[in-house]
C-alpha atoms as a PDB file:
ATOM      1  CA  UNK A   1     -71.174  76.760  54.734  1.00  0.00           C
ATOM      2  CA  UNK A   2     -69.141  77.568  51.600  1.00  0.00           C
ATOM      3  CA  UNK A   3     -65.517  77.351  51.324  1.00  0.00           C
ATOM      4  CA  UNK A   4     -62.856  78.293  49.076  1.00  0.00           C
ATOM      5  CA  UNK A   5     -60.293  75.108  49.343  1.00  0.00           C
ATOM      6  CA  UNK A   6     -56.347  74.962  47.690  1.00  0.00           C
ATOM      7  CA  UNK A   7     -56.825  71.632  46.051  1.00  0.00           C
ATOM      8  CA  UNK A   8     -53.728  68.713  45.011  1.00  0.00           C
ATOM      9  CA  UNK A   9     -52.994  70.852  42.246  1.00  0.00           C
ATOM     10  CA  UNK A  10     -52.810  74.427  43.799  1.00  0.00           C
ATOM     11  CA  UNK A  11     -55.818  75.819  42.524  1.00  0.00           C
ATOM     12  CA  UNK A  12     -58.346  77.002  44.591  1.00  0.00           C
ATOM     13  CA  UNK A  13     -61.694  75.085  44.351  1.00  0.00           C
ATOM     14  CA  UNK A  14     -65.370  76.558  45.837  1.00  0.00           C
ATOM     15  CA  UNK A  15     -66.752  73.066  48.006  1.00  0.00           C
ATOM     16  CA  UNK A  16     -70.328  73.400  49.518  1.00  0.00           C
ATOM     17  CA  UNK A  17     -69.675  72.290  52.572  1.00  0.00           C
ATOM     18  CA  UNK A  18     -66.941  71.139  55.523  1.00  0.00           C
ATOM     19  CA  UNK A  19     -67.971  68.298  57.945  1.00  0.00           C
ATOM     20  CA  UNK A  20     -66.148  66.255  60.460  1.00  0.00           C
ATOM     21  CA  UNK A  21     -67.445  62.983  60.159  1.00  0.00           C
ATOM     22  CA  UNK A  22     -66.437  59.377  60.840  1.00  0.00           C
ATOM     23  CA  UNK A  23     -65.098  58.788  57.030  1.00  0.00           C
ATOM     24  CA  UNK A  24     -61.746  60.286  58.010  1.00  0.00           C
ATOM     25  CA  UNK A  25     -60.267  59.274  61.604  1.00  0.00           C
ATOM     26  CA  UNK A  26     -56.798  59.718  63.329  1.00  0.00           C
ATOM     27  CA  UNK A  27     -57.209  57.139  66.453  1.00  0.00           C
ATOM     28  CA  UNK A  28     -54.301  58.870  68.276  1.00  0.00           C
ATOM     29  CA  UNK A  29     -55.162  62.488  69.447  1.00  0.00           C
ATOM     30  CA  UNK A  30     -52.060  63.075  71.395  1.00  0.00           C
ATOM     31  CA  UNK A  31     -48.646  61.588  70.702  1.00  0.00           C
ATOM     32  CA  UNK A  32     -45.517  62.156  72.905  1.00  0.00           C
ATOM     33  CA  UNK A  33     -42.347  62.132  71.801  1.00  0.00           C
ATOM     34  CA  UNK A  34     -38.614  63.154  72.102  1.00  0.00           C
ATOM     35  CA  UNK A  35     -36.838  65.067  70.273  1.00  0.00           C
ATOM     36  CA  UNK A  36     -34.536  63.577  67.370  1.00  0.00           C
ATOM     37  CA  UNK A  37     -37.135  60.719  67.790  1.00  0.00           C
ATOM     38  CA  UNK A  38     -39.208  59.028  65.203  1.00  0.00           C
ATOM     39  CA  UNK A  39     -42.777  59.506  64.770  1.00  0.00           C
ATOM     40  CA  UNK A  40     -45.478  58.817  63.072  1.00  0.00           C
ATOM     41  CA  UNK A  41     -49.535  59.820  62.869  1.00  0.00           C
ATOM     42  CA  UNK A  42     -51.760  57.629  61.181  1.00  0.00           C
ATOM     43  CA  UNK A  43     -54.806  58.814  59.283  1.00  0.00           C
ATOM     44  CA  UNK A  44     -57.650  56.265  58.235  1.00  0.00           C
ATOM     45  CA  UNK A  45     -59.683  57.017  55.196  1.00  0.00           C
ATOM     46  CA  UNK A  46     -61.565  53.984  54.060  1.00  0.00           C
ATOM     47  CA  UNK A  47     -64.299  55.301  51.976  1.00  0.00           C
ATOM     48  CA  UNK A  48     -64.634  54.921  48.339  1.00  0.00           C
ATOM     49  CA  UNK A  49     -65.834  58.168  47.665  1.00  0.00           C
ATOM     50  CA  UNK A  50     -63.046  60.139  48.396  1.00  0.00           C
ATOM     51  CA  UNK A  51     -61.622  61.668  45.622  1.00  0.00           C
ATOM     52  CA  UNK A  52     -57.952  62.892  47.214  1.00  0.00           C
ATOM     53  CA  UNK A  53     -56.555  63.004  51.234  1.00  0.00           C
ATOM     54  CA  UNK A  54     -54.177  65.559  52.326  1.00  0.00           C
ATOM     55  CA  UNK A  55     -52.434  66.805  56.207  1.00  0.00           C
ATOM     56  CA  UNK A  56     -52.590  70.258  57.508  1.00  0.00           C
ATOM     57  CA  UNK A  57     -50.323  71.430  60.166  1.00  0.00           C
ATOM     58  CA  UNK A  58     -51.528  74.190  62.671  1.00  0.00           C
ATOM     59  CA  UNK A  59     -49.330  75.594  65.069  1.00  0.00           C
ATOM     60  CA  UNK A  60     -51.167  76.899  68.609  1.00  0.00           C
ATOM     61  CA  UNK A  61     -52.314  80.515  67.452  1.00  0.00           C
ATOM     62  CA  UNK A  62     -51.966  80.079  63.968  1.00  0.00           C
ATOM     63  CA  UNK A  63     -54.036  79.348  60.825  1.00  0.00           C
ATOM     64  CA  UNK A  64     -53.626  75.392  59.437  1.00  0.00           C
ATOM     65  CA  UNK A  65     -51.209  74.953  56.492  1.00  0.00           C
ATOM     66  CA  UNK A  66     -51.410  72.115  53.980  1.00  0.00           C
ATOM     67  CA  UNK A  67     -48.224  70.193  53.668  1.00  0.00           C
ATOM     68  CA  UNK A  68     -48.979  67.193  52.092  1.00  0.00           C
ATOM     69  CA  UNK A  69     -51.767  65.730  49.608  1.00  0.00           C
ATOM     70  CA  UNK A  70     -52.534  62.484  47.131  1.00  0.00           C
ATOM     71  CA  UNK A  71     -55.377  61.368  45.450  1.00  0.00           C
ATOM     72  CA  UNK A  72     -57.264  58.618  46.494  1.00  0.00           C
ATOM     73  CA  UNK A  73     -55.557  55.516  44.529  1.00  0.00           C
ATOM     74  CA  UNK A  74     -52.519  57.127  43.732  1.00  0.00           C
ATOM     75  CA  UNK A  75     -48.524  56.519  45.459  1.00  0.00           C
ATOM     76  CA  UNK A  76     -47.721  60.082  44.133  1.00  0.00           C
ATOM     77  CA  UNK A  77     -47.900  62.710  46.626  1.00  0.00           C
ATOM     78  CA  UNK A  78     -47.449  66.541  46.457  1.00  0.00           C
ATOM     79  CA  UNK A  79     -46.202  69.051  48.864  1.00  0.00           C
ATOM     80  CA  UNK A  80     -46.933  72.619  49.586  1.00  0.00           C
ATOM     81  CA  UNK A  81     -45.862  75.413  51.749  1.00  0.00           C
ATOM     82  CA  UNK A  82     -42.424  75.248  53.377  1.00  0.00           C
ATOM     83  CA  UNK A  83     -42.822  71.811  53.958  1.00  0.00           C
ATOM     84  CA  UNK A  84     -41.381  71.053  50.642  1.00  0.00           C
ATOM     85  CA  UNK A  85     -37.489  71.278  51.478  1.00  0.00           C
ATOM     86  CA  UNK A  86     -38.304  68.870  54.396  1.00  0.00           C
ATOM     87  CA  UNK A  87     -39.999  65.855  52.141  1.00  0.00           C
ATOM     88  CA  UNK A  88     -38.148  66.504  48.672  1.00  0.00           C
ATOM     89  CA  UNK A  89     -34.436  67.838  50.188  1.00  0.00           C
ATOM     90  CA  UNK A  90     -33.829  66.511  53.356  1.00  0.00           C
ATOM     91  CA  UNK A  91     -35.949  63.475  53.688  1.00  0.00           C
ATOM     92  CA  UNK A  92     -37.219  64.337  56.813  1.00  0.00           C
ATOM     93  CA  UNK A  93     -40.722  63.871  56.486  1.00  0.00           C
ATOM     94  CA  UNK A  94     -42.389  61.521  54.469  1.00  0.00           C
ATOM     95  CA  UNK A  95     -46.067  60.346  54.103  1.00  0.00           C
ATOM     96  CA  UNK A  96     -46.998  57.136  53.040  1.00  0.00           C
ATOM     97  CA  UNK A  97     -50.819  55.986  50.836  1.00  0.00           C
ATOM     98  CA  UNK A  98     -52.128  53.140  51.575  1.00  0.00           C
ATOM     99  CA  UNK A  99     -55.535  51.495  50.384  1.00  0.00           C
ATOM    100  CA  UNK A 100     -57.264  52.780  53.515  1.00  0.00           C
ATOM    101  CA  UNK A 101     -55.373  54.924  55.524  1.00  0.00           C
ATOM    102  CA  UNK A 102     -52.658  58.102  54.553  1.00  0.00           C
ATOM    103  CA  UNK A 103     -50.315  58.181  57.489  1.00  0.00           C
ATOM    104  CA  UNK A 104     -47.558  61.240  58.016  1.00  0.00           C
ATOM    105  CA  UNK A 105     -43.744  60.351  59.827  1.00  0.00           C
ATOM    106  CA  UNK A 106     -41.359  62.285  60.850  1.00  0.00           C
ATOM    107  CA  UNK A 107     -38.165  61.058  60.625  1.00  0.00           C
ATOM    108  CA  UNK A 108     -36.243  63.159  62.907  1.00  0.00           C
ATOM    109  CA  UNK A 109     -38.161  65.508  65.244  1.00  0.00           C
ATOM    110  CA  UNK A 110     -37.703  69.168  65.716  1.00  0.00           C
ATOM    111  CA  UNK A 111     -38.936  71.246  68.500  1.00  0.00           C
ATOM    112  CA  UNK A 112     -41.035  73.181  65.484  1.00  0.00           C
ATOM    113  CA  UNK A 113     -42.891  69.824  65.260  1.00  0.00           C
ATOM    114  CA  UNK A 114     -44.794  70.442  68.245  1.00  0.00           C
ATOM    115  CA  UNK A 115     -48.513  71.448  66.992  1.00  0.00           C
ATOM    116  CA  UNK A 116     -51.679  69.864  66.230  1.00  0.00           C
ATOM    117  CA  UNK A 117     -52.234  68.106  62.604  1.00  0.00           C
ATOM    118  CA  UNK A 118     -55.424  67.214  60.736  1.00  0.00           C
ATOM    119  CA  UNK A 119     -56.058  65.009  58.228  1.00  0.00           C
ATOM    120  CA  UNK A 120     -58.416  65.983  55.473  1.00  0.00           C
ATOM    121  CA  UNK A 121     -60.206  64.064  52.994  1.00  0.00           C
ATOM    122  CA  UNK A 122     -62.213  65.755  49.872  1.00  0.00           C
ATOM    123  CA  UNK A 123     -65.263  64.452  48.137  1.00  0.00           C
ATOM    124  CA  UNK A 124     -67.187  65.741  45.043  1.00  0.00           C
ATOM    125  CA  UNK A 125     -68.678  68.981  46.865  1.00  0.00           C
ATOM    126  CA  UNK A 126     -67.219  68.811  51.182  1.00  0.00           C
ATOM    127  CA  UNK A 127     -64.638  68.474  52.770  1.00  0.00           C
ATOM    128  CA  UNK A 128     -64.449  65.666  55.821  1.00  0.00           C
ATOM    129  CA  UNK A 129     -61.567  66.715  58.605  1.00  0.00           C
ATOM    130  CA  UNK A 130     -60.739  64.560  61.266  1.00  0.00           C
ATOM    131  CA  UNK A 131     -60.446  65.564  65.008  1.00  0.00           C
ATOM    132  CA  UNK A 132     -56.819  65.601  64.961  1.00  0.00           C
ATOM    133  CA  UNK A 133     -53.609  64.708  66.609  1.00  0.00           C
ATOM    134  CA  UNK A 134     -51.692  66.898  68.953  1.00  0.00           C
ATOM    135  CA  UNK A 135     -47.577  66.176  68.516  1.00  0.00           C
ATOM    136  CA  UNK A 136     -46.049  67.098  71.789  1.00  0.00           C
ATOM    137  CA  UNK A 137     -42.056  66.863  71.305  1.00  0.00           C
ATOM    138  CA  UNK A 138     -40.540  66.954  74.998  1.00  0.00           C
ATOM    139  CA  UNK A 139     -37.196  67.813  74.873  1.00  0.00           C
ATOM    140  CA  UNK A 140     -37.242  71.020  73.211  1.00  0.00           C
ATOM    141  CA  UNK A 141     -34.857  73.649  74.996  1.00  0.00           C
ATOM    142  CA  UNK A 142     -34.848  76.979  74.400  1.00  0.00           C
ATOM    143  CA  UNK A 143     -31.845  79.282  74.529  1.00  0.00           C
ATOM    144  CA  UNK A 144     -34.104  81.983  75.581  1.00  0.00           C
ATOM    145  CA  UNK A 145     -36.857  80.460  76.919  1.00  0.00           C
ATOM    146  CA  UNK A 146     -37.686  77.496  79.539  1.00  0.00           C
ATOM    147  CA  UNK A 147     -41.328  76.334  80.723  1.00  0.00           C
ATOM    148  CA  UNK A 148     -41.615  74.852  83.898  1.00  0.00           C
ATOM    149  CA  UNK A 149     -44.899  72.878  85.347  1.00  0.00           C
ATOM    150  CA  UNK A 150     -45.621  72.563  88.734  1.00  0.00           C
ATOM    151  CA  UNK A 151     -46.680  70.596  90.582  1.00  0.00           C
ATOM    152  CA  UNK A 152     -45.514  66.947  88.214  1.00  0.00           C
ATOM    153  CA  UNK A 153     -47.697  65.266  89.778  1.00  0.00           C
ATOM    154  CA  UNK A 154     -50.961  65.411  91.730  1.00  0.00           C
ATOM    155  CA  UNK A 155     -53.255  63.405  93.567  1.00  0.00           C
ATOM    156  CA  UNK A 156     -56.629  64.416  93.979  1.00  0.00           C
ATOM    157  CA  UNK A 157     -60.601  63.514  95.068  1.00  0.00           C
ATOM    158  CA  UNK A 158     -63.489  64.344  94.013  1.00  0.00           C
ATOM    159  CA  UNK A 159     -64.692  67.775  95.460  1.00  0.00           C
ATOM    160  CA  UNK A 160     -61.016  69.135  95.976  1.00  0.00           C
ATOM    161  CA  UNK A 161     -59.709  71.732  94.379  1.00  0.00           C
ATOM    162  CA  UNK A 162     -55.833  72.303  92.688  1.00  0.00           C
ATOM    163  CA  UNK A 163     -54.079  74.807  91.323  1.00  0.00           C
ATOM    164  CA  UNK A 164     -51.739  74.446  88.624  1.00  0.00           C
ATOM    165  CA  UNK A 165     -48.564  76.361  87.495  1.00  0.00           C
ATOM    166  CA  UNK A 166     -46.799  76.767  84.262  1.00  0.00           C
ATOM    167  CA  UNK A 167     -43.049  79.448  84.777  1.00  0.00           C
ATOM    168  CA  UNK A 168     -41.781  80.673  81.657  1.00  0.00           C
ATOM    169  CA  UNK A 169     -38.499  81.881  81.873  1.00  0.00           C
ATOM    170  CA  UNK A 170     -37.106  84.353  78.970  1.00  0.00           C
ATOM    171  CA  UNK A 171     -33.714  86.196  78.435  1.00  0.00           C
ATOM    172  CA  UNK A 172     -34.051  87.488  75.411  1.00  0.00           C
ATOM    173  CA  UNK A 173     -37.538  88.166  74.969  1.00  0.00           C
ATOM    174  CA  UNK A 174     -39.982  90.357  76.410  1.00  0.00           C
ATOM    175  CA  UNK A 175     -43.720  91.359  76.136  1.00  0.00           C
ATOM    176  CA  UNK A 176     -47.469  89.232  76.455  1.00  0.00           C
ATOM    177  CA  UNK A 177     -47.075  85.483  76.329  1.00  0.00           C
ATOM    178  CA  UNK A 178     -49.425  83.229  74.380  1.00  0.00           C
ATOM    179  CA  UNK A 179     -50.158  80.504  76.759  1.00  0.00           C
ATOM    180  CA  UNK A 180     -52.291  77.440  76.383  1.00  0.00           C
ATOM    181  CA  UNK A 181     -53.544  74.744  78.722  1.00  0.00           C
ATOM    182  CA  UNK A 182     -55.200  71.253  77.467  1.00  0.00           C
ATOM    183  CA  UNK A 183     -55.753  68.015  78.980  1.00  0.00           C
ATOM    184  CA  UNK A 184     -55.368  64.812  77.820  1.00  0.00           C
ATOM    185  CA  UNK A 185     -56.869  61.634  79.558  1.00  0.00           C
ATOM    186  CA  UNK A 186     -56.707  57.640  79.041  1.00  0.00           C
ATOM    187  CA  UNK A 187     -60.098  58.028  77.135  1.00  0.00           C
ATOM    188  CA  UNK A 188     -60.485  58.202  73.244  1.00  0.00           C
ATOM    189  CA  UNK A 189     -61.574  62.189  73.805  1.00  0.00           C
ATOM    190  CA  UNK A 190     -59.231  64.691  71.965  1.00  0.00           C
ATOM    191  CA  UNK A 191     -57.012  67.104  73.933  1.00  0.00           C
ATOM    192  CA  UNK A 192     -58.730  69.738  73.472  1.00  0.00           C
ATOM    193  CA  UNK A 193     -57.493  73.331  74.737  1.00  0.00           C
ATOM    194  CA  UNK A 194     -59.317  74.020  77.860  1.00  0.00           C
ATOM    195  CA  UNK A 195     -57.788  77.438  78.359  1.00  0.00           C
ATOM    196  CA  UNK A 196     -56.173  80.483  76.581  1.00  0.00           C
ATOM    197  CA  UNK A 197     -54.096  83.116  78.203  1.00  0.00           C
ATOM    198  CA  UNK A 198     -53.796  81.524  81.743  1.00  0.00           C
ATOM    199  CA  UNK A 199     -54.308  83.838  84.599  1.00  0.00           C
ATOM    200  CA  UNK A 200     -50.607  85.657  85.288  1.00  0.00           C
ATOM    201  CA  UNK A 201     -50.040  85.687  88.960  1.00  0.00           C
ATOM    202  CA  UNK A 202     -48.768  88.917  89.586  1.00  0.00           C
ATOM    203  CA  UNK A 203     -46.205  90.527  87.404  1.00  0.00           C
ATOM    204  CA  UNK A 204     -43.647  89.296  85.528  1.00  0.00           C
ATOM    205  CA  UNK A 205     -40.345  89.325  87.344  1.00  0.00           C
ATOM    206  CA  UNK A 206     -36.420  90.053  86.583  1.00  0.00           C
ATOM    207  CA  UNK A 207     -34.104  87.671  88.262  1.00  0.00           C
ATOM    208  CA  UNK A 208     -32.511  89.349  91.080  1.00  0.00           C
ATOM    209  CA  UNK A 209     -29.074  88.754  89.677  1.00  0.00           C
ATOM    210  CA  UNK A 210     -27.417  92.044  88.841  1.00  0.00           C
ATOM    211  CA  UNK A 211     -26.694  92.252  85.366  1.00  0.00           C
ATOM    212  CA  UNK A 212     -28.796  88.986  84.901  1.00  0.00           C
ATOM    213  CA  UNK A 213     -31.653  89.605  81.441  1.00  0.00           C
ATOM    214  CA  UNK A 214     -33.561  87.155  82.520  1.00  0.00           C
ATOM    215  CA  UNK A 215     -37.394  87.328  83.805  1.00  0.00           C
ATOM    216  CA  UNK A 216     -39.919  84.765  84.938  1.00  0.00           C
ATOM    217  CA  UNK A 217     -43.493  85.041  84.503  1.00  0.00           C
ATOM    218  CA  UNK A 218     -45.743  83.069  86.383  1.00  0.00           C
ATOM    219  CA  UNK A 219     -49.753  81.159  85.134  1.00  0.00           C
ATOM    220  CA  UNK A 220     -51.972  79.669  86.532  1.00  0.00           C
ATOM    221  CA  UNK A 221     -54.688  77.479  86.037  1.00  0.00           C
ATOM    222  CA  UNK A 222     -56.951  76.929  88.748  1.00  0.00           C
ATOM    223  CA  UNK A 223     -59.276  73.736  89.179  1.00  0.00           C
ATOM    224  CA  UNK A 224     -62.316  73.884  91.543  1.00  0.00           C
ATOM    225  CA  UNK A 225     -64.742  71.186  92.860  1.00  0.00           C
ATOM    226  CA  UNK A 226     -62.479  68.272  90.936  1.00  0.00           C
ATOM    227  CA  UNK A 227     -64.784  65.259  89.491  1.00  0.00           C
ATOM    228  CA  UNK A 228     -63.244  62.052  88.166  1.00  0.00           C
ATOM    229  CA  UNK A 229     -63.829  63.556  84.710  1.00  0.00           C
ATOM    230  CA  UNK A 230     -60.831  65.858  85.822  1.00  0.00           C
ATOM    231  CA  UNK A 231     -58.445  63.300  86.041  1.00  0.00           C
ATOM    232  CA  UNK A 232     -55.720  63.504  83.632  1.00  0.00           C
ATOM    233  CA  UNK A 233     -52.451  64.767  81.985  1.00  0.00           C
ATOM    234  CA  UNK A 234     -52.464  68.852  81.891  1.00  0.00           C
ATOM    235  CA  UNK A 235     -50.024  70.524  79.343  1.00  0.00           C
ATOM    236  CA  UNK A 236     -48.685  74.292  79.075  1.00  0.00           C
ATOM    237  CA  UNK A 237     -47.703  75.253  75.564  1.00  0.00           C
ATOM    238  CA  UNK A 238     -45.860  78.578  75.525  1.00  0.00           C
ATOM    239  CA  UNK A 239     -45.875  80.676  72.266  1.00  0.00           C
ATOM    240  CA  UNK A 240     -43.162  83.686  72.253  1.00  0.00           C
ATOM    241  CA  UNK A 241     -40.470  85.226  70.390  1.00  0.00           C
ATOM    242  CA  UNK A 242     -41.533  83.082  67.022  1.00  0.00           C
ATOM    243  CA  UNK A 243     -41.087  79.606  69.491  1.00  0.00           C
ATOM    244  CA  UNK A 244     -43.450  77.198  70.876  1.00  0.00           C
ATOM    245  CA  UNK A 245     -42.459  75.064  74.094  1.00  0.00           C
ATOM    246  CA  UNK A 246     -44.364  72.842  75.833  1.00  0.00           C
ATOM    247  CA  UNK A 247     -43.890  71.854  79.888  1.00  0.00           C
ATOM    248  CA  UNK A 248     -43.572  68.736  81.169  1.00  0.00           C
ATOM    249  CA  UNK A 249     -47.084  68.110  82.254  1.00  0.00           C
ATOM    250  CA  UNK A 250     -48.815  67.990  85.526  1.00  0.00           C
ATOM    251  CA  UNK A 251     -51.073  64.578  86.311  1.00  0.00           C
ATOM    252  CA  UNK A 252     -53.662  64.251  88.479  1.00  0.00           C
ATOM    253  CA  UNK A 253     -54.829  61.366  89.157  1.00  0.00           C
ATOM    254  CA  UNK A 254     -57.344  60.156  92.120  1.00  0.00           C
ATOM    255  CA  UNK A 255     -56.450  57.255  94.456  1.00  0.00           C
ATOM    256  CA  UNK A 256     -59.080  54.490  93.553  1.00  0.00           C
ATOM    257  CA  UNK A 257     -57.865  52.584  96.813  1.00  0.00           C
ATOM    258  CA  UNK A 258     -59.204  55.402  98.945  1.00  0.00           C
ATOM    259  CA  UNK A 259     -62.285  55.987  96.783  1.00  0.00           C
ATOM    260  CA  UNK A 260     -63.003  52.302  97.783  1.00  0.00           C
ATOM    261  CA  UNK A 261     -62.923  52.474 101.205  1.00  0.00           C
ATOM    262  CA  UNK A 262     -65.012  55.756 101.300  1.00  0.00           C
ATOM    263  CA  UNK A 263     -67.878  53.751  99.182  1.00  0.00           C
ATOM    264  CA  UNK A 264     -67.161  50.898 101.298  1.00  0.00           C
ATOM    265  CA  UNK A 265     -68.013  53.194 104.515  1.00  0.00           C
ATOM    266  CA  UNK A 266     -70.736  54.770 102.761  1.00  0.00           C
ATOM    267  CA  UNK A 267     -72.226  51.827 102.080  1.00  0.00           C
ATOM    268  CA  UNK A 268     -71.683  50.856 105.677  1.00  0.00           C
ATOM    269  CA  UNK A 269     -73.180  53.559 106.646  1.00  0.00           C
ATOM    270  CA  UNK A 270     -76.122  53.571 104.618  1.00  0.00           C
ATOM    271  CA  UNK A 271     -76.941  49.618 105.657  1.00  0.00           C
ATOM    272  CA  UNK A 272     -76.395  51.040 109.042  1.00  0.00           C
ATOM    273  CA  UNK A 273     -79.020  53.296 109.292  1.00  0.00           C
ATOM    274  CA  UNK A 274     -81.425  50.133 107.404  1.00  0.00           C
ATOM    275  CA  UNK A 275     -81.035  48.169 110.026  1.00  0.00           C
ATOM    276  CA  UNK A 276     -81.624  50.554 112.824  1.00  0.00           C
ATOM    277  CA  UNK A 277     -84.813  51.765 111.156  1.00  0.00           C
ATOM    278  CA  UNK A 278     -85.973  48.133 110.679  1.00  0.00           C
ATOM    279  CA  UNK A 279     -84.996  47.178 114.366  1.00  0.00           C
ATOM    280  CA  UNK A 280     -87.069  49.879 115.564  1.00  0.00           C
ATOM    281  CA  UNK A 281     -89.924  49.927 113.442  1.00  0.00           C
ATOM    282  CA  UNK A 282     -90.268  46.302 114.779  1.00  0.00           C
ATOM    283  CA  UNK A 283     -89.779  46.679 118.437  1.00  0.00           C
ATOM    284  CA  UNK A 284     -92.119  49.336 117.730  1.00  0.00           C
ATOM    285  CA  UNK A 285     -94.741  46.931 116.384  1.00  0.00           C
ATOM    286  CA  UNK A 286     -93.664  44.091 119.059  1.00  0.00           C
ATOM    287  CA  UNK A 287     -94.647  47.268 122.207  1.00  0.00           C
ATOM    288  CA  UNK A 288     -98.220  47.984 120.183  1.00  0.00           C
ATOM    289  CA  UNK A 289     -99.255  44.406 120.407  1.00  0.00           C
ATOM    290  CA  UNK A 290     -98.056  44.013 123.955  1.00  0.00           C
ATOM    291  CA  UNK A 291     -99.651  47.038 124.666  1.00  0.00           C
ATOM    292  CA  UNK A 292    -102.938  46.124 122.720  1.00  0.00           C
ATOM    293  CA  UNK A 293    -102.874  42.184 124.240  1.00  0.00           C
ATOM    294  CA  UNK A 294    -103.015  43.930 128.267  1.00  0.00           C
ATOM    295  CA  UNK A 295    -105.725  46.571 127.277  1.00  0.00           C
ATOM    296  CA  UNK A 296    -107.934  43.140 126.089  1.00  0.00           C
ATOM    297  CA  UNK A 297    -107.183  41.678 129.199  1.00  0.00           C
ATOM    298  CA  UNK A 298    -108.117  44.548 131.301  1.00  0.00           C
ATOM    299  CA  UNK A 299    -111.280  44.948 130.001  1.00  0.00           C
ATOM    300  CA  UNK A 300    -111.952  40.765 129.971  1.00  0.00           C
ATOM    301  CA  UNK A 301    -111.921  41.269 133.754  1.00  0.00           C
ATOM    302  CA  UNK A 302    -113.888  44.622 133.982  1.00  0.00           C
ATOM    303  CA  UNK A 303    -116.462  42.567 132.411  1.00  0.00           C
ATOM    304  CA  UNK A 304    -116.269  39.576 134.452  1.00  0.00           C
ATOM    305  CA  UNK A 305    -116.454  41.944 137.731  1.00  0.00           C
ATOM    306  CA  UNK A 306    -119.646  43.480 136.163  1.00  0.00           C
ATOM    307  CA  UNK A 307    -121.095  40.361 135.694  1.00  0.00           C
END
């Protein structure tokens, strides 16, 4: 499909086409971090056809922006957007070329940091985005708003079901939450968001404390018939009042000693029932030939006696 793409310089440039392909890769595609901490996201771009690399930052909700870009084989970078004061003024951010890879670190994190970030790569006529890495900065408190996760942890087999919880408590702000839920696993599979908008259990709810502005509103995110595809690290990201917070996450995990004794029963079972079938489908066979051996005999002597 056609695009219209800001390119290194800040002109806009028509490309043919946009493809996610294996030419651009970010292995991590969650990072967790603290705030003040240091962090950094690496981008691979080995191939030679490449022609300039660049990171976008998008924010849950909102539409990517392009902070940083450098051509192929060149040290020199350039910066766009409001990301400018942070790699020129204060140093905070800083991106670093290398031969093969074009990797972004922040030197202090901010609760803003908290979002997902893509690394691009443009050719002659597409652009090649990678999958991404979400940047989850714990730590991040609010003066007006708190998100809470419950239950922290969570253990679970197959066929069960769960229900998940994500409080956001406000003082200052009112009105619709955006709310997001994604999971993140051991695997190489991105986090993907799994769910917009969580269902609101009831409504949302001033503290009972007389004078108090504070309310709570409660989400949830309900899991049914649980497979071991399920298992994982499940995060609420809470977008209000211009903020984004993230809870602590909720893991569920299944117990692989008890799924090992079930299979071993099962299996137990299942050998079980062999046998027996096998023991009787042979005393079967040993009562037919008994049977069969007598009814030879009886008519041996029935013959005899007619004789």
């Amino acid at each position: 499909m056609p695009s219209w793409v800001r390119d290194t310089n800040g002109n806009y440039v028509f490309y043919k086409c946009l493809a996610v392909t294996n030419d651009v890769t970010q292995p991590d595609p969650m990072v967790v971090t603290h705030l003040g901490r240091s962090v950094s996201l690496t981008c691979f771009c080995p191939s030679e056809m490449i022609k300039s690399v660049l990171w976008l930052k998008q924010t849950f909700g909102q539409k990517p922006l392009l902070m940083a870009s450098s051509y192929h084989y060149s040290q020199e970078s350039s910066y766009f957007n409001n990301f400018i004061k942070d790699f020129n003024r204060t140093k905070r951010l800083r991106v670093k070329r290398a031969e093969d890879s074009f990797n972004l670190t922040f030197i202090e994190t901010e609760p803003g940091d908290s979002a997902t970030y893509y690394c691009a790569a443009l050719k002659i006529n597409e652009i090649i985005i990678a999958e991404g890495t979400v940047l989850i900065v714990k730590g991040s408190d609010s003066n007006s708003m708190s998100v809470l996760q419950q239950p922290v942890s969570e253990s679970v087999q197959p066929g069960e079901s769960v229900t998940l919880n994500c409080t956001v408590s406000t003082e200052t702000c009112e009105g619709e939450h955006s709310v997001y839920w994604f999971r993140h696993d051991s695997g190489e599979s991105p986090p993907g968001i799994i769910y917009t908008n969580g269902d609101r259990s009831g409504q949302c709810m001033k503290s009972p404390e007389s004078g108090s502005p504070t309310q709570s509103c409660v989400y949830n995110l309900p899991k049914r018939n649980l497979s071991l595809s399920d298992t994982g690290t499940y995060y609420c990201a809470v977008a209000s009042c211009g903020e984004i917070l993230f809870g602590n996450g909720t893991k569920l995990d299944s117990n692989p000693l008890l799924l090992i004794v079930i299979s071993f029963l099962t299996t137990a079972v299942i050998l079980s029932v062999i046998i027996n079938v096998i023991f009787c489908m042979r005393m079967k066979r040993s009562q037919c030939e008994h049977c069969a051996g007598t009814v030879d005999y009886i008519l041996y002597e029935n013959e005899e006696v007619t004789m």
